[in-house]
C-alpha atoms as a PDB file:
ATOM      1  CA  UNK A   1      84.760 271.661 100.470  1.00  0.00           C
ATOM      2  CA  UNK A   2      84.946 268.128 101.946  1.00  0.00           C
ATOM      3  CA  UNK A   3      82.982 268.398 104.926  1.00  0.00           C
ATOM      4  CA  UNK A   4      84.478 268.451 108.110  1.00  0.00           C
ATOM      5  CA  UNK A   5      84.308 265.525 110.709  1.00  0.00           C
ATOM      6  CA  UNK A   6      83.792 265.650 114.720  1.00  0.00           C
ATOM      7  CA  UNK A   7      85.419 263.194 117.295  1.00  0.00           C
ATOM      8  CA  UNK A   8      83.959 264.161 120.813  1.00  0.00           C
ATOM      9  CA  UNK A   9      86.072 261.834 123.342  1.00  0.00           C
ATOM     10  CA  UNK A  10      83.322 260.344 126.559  1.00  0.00           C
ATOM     11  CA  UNK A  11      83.854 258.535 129.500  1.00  0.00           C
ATOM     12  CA  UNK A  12      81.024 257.539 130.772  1.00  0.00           C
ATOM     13  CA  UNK A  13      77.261 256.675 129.551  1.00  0.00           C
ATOM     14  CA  UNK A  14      75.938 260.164 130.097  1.00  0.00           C
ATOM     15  CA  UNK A  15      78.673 261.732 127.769  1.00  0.00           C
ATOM     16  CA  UNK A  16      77.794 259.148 125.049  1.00  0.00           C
ATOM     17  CA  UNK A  17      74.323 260.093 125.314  1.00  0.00           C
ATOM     18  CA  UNK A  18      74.935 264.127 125.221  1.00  0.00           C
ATOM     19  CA  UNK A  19      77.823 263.575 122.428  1.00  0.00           C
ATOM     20  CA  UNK A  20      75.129 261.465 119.993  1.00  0.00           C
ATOM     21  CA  UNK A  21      72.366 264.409 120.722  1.00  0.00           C
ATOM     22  CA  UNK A  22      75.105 267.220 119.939  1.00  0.00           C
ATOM     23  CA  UNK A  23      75.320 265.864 116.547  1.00  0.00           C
ATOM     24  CA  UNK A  24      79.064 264.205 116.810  1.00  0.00           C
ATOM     25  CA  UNK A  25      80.374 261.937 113.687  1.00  0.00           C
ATOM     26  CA  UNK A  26      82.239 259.803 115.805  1.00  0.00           C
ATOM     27  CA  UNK A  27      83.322 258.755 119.144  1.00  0.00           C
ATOM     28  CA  UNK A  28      86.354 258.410 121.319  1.00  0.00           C
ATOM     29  CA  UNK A  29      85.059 255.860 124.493  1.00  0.00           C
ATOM     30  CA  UNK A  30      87.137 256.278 127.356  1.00  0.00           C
ATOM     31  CA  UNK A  31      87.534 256.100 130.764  1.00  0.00           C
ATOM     32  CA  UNK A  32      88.989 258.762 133.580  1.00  0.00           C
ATOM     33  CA  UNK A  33      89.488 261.070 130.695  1.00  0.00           C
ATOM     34  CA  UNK A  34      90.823 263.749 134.011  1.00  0.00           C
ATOM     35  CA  UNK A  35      93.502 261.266 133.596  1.00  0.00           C
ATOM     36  CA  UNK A  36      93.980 262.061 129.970  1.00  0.00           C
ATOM     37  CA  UNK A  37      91.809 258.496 129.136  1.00  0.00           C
ATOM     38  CA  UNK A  38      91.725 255.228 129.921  1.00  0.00           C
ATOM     39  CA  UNK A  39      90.628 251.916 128.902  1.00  0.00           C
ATOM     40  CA  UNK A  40      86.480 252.113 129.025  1.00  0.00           C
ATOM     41  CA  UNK A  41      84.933 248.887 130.713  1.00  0.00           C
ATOM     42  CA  UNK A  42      83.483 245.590 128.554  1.00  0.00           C
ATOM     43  CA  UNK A  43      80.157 247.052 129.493  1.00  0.00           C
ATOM     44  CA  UNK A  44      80.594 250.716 128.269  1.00  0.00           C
ATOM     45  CA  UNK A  45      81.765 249.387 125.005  1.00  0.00           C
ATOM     46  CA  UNK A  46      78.570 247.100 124.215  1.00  0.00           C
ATOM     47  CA  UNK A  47      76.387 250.093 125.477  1.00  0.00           C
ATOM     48  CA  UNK A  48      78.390 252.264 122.766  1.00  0.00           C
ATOM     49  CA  UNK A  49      78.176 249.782 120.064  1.00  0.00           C
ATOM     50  CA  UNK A  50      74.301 250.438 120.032  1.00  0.00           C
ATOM     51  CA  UNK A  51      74.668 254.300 119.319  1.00  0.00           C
ATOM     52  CA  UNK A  52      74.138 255.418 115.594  1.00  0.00           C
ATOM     53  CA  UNK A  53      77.702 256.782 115.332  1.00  0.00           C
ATOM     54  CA  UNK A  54      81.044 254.849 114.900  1.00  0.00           C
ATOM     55  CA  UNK A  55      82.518 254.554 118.409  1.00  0.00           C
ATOM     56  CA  UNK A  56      86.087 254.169 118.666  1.00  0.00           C
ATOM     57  CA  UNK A  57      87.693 252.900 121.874  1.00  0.00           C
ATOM     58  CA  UNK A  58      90.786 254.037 123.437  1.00  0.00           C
ATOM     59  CA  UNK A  59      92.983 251.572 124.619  1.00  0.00           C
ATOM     60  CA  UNK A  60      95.147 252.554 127.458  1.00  0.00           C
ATOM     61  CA  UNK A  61      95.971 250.374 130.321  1.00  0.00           C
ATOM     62  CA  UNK A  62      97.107 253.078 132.674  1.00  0.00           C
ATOM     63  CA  UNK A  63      98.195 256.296 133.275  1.00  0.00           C
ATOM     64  CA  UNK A  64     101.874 257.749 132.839  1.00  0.00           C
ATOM     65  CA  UNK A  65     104.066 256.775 129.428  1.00  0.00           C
ATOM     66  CA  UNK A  66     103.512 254.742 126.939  1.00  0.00           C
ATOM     67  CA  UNK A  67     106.416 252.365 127.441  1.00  0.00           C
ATOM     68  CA  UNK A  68     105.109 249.273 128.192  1.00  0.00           C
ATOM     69  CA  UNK A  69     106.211 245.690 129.541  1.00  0.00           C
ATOM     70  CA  UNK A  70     105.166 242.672 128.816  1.00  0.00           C
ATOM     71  CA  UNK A  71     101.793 241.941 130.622  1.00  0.00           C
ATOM     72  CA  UNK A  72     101.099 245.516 130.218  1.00  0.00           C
ATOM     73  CA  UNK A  73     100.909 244.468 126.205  1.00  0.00           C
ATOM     74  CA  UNK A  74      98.849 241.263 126.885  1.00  0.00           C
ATOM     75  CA  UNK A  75      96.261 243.669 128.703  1.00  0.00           C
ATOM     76  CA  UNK A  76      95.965 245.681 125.630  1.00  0.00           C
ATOM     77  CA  UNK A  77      95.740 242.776 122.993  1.00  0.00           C
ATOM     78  CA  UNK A  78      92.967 241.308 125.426  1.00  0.00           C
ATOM     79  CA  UNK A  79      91.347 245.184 125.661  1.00  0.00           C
ATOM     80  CA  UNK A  80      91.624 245.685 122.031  1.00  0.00           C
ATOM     81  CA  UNK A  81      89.836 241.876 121.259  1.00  0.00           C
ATOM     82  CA  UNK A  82      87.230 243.503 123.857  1.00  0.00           C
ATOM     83  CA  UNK A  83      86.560 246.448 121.498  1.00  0.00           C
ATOM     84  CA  UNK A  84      86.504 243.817 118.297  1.00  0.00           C
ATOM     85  CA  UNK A  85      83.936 241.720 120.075  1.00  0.00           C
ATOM     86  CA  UNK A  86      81.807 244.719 121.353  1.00  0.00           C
ATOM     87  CA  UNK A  87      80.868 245.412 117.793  1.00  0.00           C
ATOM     88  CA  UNK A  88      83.271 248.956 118.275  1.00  0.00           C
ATOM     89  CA  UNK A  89      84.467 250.568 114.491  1.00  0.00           C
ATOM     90  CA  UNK A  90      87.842 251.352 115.657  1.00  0.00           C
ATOM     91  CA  UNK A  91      90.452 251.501 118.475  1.00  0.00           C
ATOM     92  CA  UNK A  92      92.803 253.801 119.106  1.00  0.00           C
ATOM     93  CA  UNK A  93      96.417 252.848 120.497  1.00  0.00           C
ATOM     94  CA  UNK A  94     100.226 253.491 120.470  1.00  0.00           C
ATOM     95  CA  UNK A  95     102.907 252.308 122.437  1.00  0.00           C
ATOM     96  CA  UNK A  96     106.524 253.767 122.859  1.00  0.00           C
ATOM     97  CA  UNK A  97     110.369 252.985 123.631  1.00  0.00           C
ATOM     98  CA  UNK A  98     111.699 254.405 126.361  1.00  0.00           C
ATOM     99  CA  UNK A  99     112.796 257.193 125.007  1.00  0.00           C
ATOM    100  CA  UNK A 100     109.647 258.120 123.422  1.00  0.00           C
ATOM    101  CA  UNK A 101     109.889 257.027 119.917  1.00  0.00           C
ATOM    102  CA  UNK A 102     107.089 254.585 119.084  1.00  0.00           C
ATOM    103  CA  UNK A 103     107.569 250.739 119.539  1.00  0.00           C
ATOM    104  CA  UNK A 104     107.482 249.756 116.188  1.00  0.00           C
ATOM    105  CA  UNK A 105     107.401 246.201 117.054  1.00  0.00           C
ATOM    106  CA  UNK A 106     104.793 246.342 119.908  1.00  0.00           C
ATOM    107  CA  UNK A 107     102.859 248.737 117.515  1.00  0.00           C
ATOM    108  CA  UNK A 108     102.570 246.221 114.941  1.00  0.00           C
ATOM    109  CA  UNK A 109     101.335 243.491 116.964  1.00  0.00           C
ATOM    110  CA  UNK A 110      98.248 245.980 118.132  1.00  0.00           C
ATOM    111  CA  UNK A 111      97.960 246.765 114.513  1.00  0.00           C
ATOM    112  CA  UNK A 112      97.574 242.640 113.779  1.00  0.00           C
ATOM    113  CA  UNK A 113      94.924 242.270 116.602  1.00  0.00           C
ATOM    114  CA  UNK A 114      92.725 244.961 115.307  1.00  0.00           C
ATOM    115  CA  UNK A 115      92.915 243.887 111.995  1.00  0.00           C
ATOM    116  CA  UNK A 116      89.509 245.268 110.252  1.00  0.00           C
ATOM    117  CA  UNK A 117      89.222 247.948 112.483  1.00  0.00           C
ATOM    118  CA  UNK A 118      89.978 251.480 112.350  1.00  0.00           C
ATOM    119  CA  UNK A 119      93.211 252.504 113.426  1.00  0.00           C
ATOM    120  CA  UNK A 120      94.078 256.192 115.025  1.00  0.00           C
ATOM    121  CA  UNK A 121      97.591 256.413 116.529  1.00  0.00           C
ATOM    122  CA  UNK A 122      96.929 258.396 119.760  1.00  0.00           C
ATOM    123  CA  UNK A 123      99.060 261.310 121.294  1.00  0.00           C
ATOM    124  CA  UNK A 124     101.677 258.689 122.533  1.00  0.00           C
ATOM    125  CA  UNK A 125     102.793 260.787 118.772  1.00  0.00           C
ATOM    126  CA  UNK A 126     103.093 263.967 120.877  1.00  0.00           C
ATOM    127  CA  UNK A 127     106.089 263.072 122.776  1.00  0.00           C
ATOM    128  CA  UNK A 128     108.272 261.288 120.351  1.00  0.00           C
ATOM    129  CA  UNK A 129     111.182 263.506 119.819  1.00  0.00           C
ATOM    130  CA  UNK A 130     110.953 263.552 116.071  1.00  0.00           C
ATOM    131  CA  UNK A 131     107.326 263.972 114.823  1.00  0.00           C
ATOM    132  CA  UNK A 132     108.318 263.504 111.330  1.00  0.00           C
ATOM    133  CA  UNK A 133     109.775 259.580 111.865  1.00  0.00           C
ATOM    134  CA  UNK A 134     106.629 258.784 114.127  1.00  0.00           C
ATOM    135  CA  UNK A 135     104.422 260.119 111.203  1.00  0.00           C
ATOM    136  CA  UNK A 136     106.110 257.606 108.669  1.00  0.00           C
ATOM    137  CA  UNK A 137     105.899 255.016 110.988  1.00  0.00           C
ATOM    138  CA  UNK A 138     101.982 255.407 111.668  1.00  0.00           C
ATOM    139  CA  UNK A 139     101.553 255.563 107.849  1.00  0.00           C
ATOM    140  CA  UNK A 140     103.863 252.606 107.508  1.00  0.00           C
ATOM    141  CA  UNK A 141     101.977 250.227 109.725  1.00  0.00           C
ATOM    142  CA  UNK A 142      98.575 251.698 108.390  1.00  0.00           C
ATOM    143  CA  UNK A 143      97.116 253.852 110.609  1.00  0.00           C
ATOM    144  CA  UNK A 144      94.138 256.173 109.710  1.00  0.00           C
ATOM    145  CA  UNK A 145      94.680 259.201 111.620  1.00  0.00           C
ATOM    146  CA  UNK A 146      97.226 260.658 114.117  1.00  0.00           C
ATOM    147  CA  UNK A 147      95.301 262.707 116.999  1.00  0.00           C
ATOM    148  CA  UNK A 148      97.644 265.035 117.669  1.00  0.00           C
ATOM    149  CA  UNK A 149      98.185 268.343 119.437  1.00  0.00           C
ATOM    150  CA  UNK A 150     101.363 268.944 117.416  1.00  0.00           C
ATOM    151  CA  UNK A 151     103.766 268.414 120.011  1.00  0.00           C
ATOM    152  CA  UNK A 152     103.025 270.852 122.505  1.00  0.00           C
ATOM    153  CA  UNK A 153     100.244 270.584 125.491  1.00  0.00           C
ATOM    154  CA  UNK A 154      97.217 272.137 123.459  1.00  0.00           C
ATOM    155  CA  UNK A 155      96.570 272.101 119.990  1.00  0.00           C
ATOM    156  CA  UNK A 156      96.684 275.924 119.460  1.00  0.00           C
ATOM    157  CA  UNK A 157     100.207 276.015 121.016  1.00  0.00           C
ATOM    158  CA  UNK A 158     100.718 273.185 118.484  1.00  0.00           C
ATOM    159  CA  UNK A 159      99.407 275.170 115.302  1.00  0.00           C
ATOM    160  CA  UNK A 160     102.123 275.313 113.324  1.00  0.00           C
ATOM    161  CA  UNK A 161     103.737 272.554 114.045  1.00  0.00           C
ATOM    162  CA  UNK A 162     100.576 270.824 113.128  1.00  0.00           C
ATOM    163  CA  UNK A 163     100.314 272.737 109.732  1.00  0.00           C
ATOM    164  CA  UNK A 164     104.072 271.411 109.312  1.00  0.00           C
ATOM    165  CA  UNK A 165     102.523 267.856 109.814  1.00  0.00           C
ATOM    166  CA  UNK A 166      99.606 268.256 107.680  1.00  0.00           C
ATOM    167  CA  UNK A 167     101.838 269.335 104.555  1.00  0.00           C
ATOM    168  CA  UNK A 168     104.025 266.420 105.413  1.00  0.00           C
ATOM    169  CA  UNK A 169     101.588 263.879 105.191  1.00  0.00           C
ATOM    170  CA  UNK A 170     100.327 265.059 101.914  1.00  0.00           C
ATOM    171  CA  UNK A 171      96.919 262.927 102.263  1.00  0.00           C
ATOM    172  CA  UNK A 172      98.337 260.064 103.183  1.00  0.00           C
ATOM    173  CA  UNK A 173      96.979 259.834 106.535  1.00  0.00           C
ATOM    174  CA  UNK A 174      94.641 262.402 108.419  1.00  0.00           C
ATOM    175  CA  UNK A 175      96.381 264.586 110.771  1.00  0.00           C
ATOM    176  CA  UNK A 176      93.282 265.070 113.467  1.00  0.00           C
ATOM    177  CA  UNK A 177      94.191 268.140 116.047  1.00  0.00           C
ATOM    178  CA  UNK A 178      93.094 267.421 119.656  1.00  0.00           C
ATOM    179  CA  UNK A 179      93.732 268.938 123.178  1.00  0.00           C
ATOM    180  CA  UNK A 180      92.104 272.239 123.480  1.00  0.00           C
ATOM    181  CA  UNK A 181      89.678 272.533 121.110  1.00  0.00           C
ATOM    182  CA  UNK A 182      86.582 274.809 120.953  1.00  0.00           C
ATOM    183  CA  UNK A 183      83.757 276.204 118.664  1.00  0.00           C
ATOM    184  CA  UNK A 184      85.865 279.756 119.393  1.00  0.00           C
ATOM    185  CA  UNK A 185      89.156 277.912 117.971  1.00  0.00           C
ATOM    186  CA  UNK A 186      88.131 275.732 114.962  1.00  0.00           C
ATOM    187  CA  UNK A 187      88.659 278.376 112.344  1.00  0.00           C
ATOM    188  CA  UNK A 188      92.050 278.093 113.407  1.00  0.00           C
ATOM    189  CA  UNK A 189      92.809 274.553 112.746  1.00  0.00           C
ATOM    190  CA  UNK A 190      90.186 273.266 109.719  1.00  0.00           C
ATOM    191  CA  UNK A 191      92.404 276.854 107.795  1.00  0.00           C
ATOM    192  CA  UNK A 192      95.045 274.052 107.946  1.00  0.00           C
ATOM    193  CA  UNK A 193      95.421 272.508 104.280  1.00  0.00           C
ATOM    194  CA  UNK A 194      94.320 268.789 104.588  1.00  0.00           C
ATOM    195  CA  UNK A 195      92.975 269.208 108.340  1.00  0.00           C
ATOM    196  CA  UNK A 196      89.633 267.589 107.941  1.00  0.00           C
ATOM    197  CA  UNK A 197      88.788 266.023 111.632  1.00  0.00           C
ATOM    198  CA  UNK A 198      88.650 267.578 114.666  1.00  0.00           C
ATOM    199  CA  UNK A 199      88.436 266.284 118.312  1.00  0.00           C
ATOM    200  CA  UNK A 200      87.293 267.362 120.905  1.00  0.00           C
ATOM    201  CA  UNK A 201      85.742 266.997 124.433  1.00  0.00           C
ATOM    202  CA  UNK A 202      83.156 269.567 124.544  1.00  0.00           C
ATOM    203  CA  UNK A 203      83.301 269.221 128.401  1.00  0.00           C
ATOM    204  CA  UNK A 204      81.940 271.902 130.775  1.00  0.00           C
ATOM    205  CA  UNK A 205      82.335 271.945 134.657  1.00  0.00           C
ATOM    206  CA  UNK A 206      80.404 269.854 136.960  1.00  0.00           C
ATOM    207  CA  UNK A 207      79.125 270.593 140.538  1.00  0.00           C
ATOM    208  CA  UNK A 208      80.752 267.782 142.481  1.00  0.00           C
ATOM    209  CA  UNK A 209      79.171 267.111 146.448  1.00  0.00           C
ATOM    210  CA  UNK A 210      82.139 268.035 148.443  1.00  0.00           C
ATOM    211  CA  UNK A 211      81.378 264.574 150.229  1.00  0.00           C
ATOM    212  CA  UNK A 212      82.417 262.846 147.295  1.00  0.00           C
ATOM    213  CA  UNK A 213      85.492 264.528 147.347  1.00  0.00           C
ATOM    214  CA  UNK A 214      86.526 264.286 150.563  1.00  0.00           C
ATOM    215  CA  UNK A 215      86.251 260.620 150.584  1.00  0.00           C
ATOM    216  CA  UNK A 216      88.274 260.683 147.049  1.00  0.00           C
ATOM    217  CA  UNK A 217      85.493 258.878 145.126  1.00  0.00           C
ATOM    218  CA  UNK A 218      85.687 261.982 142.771  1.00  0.00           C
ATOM    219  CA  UNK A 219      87.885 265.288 141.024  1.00  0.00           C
ATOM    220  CA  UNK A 220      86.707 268.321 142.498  1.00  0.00           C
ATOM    221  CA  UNK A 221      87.736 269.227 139.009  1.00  0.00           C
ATOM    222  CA  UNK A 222      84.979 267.152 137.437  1.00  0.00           C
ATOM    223  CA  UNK A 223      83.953 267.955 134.049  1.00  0.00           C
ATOM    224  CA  UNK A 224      80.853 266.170 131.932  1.00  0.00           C
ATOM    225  CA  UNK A 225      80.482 266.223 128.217  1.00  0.00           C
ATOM    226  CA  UNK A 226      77.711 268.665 127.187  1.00  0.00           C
ATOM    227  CA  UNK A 227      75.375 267.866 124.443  1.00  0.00           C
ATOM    228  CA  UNK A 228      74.764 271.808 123.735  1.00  0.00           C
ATOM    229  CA  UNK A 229      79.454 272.517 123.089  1.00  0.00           C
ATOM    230  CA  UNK A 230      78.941 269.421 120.961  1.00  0.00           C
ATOM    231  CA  UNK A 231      76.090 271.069 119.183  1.00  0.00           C
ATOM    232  CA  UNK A 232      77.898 274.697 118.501  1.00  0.00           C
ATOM    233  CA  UNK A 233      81.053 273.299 117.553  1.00  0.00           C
ATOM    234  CA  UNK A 234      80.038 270.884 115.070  1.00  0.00           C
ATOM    235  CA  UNK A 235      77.650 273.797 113.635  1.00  0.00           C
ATOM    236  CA  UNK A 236      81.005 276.104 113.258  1.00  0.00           C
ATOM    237  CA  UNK A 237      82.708 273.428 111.682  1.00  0.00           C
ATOM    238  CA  UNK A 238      79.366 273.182 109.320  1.00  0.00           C
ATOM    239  CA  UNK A 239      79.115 276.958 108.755  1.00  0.00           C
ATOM    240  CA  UNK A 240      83.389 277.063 107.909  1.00  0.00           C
ATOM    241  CA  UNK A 241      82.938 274.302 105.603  1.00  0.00           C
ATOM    242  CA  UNK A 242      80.006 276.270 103.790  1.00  0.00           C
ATOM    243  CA  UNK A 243      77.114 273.628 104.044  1.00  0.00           C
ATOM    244  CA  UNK A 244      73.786 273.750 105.800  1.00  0.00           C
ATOM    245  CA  UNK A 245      74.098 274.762 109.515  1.00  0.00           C
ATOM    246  CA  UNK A 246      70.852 272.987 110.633  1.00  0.00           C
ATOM    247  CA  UNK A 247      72.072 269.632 112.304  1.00  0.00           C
ATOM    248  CA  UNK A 248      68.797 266.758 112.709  1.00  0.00           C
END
C-alpha cells in the first residue's frame, strides 16, 4: 500500500515548529486559521522555507467568498510571487464567480504565476454547486490536489460524497479530505479507494488571558497546533497503511 501522506495546516511559528516535531509530510502556512486561513506574512514564509518539509502557503486575501475584484486579484498574484520568492514548494488558491462556480479565468492567471509550484485547489471547491464540473476544471488547469471536505462543513459529513469524488477522478488528481479530521477518524477516509493525503490541523485548546480577550487582541476560542495530535495521527495513518509505526 502506497503510503499515506499528512498535511497539518499552521498559523503561526510555534505550530510550524510542533507540526515538523509531530512527524508531518507537508505543510499548509496560514494565517488566522479561526478564520478558516489567511494569507501568512513575507516573514512566516521565509521562516517556513527553512523547515525540512515542503511548506505550502495558502493564499487568501480575506475572509468571506471567494469572489474576487480586481485589486483583490493583484493582492494574490503579488502574495503568490511572495510564496515563489520565499523558497515555498507550493501554494494553494482558488477563486470563484459569484455564484460559486470557480473563476476559470481568474484561476488560470494564479495557475500562470505559480508556474513550477505545486498547485492544491482549496475548499473555495466546497461551495461550487456542482462538484463534478469544479473537479474537471481543477484537473483541466493542472492542479495537484483538491482539499476538500466533500461539500458539506466536515469531512465525515462529506464521506460519501468524497468517495463519489475519489472514483470520479480516477487518479487523475488527488482528492485530499480536510475539515474535521482526527487520529479517531482516519480509518474512515484513507478506506476511500484513491484517498492517499490527509489534512489536518491537529489543534487542541489554548488557555487564553481573559485580558487579551477583553481588549480583542485574541479568540477566547484559541486553539494551537500540538506536536503530540500530529504525532498519533500520522502513526494511525502509518499503522492503516501497514508500515513501520516508529516515526524519527
Amino acid at each position: 500500500m502506497m503510503q499515506p501522506l499528512l498535511e497539518i495546516c499552521v498559523d503561526d511559528a510555534e505550530g510550524l515548529q510542533a507540526a515538523v516535531r509531530g512527524g508531518a509530510d507537508r505543510i499548509e502556512l496560514c494565517s488566522a486559521l479561526d478564520a478558516g486561513g489567511l494569507t501568512p506574512s513575507a516573514g512566516l514564509m521565509r521562516l517556513a522555507a527553512q523547515q525540512p518539509v515542503p511548506v505550502h502557503a495558502l493564499i487568501r486575501p480575506r475572509s468571506g467568498d471567494f469572489h474576487y475584484q480586481a485589486p483583490e486579484i493583484d493582492i494574490i498574484l503579488d502574495d503568490i510571487r511572495a510564496a515563489k520568492e520565499a523558497g515555498l514548494a507550493g501554494v494553494v488558491i482558488g477563486a470563484a464567480q459569484a455564484d460559486g462556480r470557480l473563476d476559470r479565468s481568474v484561476l488560470e492567471s494564479l495557475v500562470d504565476v505559480a508556474s513550477g509550484m505545486d498547485l492544491t485547489l482549496h475548499r473555495a471547491f466546497d461551495l461550487a454547486p456542482d462538484l463534478s464540473e469544479a473537479l474537471n476544471l481543477a484537473i483541466a488547469l493542472g492542479f495537484k490536489r483538491i482539499l476538500t471536505s466533500g461539500g458539506a462543513r466536515h469531512a465525515v459529513t462529506g464521506h460519501a460524497e468524497l468517495s463519489r469524488i475519489a472514483a470520479e477522478a480516477g487518479g487523475r488528481i488527488s482528492i485530499m479530505p480536510g475539515g474535521g479530521v482526527r487520529p479517531e477518524n482516519a480509518a474512515g477516509f484513507l478506506s476511500i479507494p484513491g484517498i492517499v493525503e490527509l489534512h489536518a490541523s491537529c489543534s487542541q485548546p489554548v488557555a487564553v488571558p481573559a485580558r487579551l480577550v477583553e481588549f480583542g487582541f485574541e479568540n477566547r476560542d484559541r486553539r494551537r497546533t500540538d506536536a503530540e495530535t500530529v504525532r498519533q495521527l500520522k502513526l494511525e495513518m502509518r499503522r492503516l497503511a501497514g508500515a513501520p509505526i516508529t516515526i524519527s
